[in-house]
Protein backbone atom coordinates (compact mmCIF):
# COMPACT_ATOMS: atom_id res chain seq x y z
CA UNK A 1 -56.14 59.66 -30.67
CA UNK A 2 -59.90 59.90 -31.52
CA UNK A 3 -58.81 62.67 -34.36
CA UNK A 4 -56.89 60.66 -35.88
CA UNK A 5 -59.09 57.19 -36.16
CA UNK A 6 -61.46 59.15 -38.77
CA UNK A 7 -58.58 60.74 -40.71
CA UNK A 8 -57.43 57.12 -41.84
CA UNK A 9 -60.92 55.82 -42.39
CA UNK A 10 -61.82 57.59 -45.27
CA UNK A 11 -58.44 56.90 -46.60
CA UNK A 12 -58.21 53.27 -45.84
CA UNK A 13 -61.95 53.38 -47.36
CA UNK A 14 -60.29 55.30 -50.61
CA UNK A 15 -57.40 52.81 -50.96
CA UNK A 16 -59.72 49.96 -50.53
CA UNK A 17 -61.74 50.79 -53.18
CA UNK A 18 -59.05 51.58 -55.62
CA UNK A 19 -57.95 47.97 -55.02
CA UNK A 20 -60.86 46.44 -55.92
CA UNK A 21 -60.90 48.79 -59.09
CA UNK A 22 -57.33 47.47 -59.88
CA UNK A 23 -58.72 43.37 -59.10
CA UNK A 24 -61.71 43.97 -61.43
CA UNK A 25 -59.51 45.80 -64.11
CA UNK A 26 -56.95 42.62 -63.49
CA UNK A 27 -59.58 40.13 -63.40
CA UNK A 28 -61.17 41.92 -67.02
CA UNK A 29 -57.68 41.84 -68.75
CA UNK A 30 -57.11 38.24 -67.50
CA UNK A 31 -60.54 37.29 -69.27
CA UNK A 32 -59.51 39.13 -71.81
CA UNK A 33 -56.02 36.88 -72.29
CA UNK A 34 -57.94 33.63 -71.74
CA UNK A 35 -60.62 34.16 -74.21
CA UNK A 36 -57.84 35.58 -76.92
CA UNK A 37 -55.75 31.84 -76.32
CA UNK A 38 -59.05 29.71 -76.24
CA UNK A 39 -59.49 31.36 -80.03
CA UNK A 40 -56.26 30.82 -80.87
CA UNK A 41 -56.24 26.92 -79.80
CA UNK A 42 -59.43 26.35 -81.11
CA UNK A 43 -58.77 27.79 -84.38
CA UNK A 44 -55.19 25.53 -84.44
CA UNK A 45 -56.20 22.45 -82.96
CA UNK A 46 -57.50 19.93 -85.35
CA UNK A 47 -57.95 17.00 -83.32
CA UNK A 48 -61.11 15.23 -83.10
CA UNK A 49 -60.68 14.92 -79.28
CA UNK A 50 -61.94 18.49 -78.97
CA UNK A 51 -63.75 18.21 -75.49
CA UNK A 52 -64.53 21.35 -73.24
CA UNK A 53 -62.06 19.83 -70.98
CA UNK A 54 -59.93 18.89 -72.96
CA UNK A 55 -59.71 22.79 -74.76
CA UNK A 56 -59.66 23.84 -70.91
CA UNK A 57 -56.57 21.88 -70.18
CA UNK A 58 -54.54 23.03 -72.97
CA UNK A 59 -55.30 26.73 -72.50
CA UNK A 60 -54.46 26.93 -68.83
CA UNK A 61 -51.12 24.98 -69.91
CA UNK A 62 -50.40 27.94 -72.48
CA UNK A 63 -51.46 30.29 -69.52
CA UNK A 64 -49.06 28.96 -67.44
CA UNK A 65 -46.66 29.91 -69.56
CA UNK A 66 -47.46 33.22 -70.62
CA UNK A 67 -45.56 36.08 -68.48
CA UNK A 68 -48.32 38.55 -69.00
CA UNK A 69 -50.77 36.42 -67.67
CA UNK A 70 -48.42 35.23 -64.78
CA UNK A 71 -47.78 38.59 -63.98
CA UNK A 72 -51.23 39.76 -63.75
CA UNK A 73 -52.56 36.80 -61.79
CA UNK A 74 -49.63 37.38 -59.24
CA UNK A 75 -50.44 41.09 -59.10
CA UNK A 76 -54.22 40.49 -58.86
CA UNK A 77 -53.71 37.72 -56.05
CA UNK A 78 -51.35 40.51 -54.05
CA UNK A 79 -54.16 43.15 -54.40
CA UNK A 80 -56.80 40.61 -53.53
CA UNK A 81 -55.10 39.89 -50.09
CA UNK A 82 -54.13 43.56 -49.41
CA UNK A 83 -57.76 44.50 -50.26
CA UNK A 84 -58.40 41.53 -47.93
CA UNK A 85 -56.29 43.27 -45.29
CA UNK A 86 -57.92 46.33 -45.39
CA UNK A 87 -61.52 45.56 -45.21
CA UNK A 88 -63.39 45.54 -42.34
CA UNK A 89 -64.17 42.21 -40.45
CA UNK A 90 -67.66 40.61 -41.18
CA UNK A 91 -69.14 39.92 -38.30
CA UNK A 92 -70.44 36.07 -37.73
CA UNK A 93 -73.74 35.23 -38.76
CA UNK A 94 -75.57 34.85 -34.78
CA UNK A 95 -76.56 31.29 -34.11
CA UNK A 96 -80.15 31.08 -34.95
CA UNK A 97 -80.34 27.50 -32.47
CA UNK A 98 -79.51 28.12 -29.05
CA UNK A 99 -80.04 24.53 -28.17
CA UNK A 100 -79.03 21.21 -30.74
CA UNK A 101 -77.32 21.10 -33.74
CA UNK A 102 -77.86 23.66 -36.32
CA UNK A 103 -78.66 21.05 -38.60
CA UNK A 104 -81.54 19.66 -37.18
CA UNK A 105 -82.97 22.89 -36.42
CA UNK A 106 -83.45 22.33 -32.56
């Protein structure tokens, strides 16, 4: 059973850090999408209500509706939580206060 353990290790490892590739790659083309629509309503939009929140609003609503997008985000968010499966536990930061509240530092 011992033989085995480091045989998946190094594959789990491998497969781990091809999903993060794939998130970044995801996360880069998703950027990518955004920043291309932000031109695009920008350069149509002629109101003079042109606030940063206001721009933000109406390119998430046209990102909601484009299937590229949606299909990227979905496939990112899958590879996020399988890369989330995969990857070893952190372990706990130790409490530094043995006695009181951490916030009082006693």
């Amino acid at each position: 059973m011992s033989e085995e353990q480091p045989g998946t290790e190094p594959e789990s490892s491998e497969e781990l850090e091809s999903l993060r590739r794939e998130v970044e790659g995801l996360h880069k083309r998703m950027e990518e999408i955004r920043a291309a629509t932000e031109v695009e309503v920008l350069k149509n939009w002629q109101s003079p209500w042109k606030g940063a929140d206001t721009v933000k609003a109406k390119v998430d609503s046209r990102l909601a509706s484009n299937q590229e997008f949606r299909t990227i985000m979905t496939r990112a968010r899958t590879a996020e939580a399988t890369a989330a499966e995969l990857s070893p536990p952190t372990d706990a930061a130790p409490d530094t206060s043995p006695t009181g509240h951490p916030a009082i530092g006693r």
